[in-house]
Structure formats: structure tokens, C-alpha cells
C-alpha atoms as a PDB file:
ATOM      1  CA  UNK A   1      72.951 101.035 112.128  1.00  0.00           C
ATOM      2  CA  UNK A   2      69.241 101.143 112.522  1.00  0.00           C
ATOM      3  CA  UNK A   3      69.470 100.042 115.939  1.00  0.00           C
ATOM      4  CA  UNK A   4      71.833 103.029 116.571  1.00  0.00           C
ATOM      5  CA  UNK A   5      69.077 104.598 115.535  1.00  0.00           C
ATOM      6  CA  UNK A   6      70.328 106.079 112.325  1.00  0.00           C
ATOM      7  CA  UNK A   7      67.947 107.427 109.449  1.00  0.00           C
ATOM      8  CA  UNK A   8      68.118 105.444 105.748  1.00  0.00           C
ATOM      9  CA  UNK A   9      70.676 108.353 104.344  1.00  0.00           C
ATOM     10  CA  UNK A  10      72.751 108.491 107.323  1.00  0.00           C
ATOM     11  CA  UNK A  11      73.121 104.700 106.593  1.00  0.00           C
ATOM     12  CA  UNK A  12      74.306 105.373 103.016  1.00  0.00           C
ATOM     13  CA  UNK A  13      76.369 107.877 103.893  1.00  0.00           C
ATOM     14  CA  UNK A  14      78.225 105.296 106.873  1.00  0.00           C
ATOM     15  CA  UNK A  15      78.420 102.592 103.623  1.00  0.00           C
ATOM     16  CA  UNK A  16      80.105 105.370 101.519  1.00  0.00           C
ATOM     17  CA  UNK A  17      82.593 106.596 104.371  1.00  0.00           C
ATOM     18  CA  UNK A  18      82.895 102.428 104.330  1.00  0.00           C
ATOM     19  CA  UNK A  19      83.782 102.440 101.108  1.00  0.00           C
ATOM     20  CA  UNK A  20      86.160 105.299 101.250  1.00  0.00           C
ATOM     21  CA  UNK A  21      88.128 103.812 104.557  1.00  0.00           C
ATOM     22  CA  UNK A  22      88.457 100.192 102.578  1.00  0.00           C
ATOM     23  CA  UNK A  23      90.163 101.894  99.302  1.00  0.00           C
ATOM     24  CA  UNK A  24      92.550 103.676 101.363  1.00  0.00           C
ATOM     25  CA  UNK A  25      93.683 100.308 102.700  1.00  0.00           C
ATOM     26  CA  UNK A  26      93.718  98.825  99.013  1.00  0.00           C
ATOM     27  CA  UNK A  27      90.472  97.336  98.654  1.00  0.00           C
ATOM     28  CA  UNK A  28      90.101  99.425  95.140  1.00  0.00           C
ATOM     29  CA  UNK A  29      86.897  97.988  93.564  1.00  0.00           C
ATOM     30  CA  UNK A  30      83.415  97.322  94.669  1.00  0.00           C
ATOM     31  CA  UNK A  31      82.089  93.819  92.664  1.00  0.00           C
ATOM     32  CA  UNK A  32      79.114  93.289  94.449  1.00  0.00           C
ATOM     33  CA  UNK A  33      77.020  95.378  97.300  1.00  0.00           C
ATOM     34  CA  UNK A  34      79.687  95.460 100.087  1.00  0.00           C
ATOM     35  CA  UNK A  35      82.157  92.686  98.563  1.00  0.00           C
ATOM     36  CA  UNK A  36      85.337  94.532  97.567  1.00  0.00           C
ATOM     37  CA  UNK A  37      88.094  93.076  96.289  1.00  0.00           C
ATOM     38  CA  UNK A  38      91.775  93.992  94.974  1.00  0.00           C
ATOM     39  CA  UNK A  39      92.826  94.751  91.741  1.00  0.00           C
ATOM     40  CA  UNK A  40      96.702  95.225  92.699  1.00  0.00           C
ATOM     41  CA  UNK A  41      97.868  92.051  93.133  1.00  0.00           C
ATOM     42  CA  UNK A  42      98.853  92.688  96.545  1.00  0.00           C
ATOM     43  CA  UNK A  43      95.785  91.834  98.395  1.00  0.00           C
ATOM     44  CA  UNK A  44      97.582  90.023 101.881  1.00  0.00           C
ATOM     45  CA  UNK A  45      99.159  93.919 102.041  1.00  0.00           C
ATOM     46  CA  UNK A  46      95.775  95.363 101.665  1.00  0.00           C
ATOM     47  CA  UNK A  47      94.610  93.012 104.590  1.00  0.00           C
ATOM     48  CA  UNK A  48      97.006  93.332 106.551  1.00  0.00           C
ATOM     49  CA  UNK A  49      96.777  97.061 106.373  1.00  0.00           C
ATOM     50  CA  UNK A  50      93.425  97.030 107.355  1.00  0.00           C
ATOM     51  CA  UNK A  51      94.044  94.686 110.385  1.00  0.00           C
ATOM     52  CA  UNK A  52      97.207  96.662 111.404  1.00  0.00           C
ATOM     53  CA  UNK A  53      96.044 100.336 111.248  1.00  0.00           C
ATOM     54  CA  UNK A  54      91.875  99.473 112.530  1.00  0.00           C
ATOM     55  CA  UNK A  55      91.490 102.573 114.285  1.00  0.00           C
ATOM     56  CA  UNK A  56      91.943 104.553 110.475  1.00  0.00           C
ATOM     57  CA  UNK A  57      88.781 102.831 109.699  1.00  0.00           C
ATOM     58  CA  UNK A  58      86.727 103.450 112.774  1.00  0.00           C
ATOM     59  CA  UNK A  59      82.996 102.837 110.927  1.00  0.00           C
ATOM     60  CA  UNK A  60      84.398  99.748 108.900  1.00  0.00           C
ATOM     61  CA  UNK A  61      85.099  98.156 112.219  1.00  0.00           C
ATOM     62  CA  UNK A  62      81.915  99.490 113.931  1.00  0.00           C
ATOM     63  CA  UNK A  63      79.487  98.396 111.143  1.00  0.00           C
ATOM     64  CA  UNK A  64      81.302  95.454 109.812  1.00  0.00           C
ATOM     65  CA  UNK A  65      79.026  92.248 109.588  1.00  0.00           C
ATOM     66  CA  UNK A  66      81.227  89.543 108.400  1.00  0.00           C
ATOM     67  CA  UNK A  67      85.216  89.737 107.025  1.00  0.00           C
ATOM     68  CA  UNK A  68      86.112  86.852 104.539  1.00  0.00           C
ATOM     69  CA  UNK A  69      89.570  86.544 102.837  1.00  0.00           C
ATOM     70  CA  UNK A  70      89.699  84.970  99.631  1.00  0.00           C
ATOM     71  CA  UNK A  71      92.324  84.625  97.989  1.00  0.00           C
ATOM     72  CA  UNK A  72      92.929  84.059  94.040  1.00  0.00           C
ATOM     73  CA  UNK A  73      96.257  82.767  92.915  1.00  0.00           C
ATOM     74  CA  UNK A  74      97.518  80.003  91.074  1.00  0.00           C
ATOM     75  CA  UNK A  75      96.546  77.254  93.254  1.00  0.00           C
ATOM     76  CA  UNK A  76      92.947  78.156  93.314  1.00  0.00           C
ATOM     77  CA  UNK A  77      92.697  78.301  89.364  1.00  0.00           C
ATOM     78  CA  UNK A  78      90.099  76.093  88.553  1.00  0.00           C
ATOM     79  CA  UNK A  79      89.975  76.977  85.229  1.00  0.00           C
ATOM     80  CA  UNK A  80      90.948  73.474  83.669  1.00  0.00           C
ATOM     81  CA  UNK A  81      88.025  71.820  85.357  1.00  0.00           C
ATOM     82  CA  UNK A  82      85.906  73.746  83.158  1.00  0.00           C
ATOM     83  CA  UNK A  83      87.743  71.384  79.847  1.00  0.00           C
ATOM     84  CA  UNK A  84      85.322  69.549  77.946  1.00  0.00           C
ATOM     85  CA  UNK A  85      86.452  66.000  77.007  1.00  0.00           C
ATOM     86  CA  UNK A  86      86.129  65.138  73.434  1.00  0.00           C
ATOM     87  CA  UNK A  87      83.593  62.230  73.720  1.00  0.00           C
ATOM     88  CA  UNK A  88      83.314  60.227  69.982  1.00  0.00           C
END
């Protein structure tokens, strides 16, 4: 965006329309600077509402950096790892 030659609030206001254009494709919440995530379960929809309608989210795909899918489901629970054994 700088090299576009945009000023430091323009910039914030292109991260808020950012913002804006990911919750309407069901990226609801905002856990770290510009890592949002879904909280409805449905999160393949979400991406593949982004992918499938781009040109609703014109500054997303403009400014976009990097775009990594994670998803969270039962087979990346690694919440039993975490068990401490019972040394005695």
C-alpha cells in the first residue's frame, strides 16, 4: 500500500474495508493482527466463498500478502498429547 503511495490512515482504512469484505464471506473474528478465523463451524463455506465470489472483495485480493487455510477438526486435536504420565 505504501508503494501505491497511500498515506498511514488510508492504510487503516484499506485494513478495515479488509476486515469488513472477510466477515461478509464468514471470516467473523479477528484473533490476531490480520489472522481471522471462523467461529461457525463452517469454515471450507467461508473459503470457498471468498475464492468463488473474489471480485466482492476487490482490496482483500489487491492487498493480500499471504492466504493460509487451517483447518481445526477432530483429526487435528492434539489435545491428548498434552497428558501427563503418572511417573512413581
Amino acid at each position: 500500500m505504501k508503494e501505491d503511495g497511500m498515506s498511514d490512515s488510508e492504510i487503516s482504512k484499506v485494513y478495515s474495508i479488509i476486515a469488513k469484505e472477510l466477515y461478509q464471506a464468514g471470516f467473523d473474528d479477528r484473533i490476531q493482527h490480520s489472522v481471522y478465523r471462523t467461529t461457525n463451524g463452517d469454515g471450507i463455506n467461508s473459503l470457498i466463498n471468498l475464492l468463488g465470489q473474489k471480485e466482492r472483495f476487490p482490496l482483500f485480493c489487491q492487498y493480500k500478502e499471504r492466504v493460509h487455510w487451517m483447518g481445526c477438526d477432530e483429526y487435528s486435536d492434539v489435545t491428548k498429547a498434552f497428558t501427563l504420565c503418572k511417573h512413581q
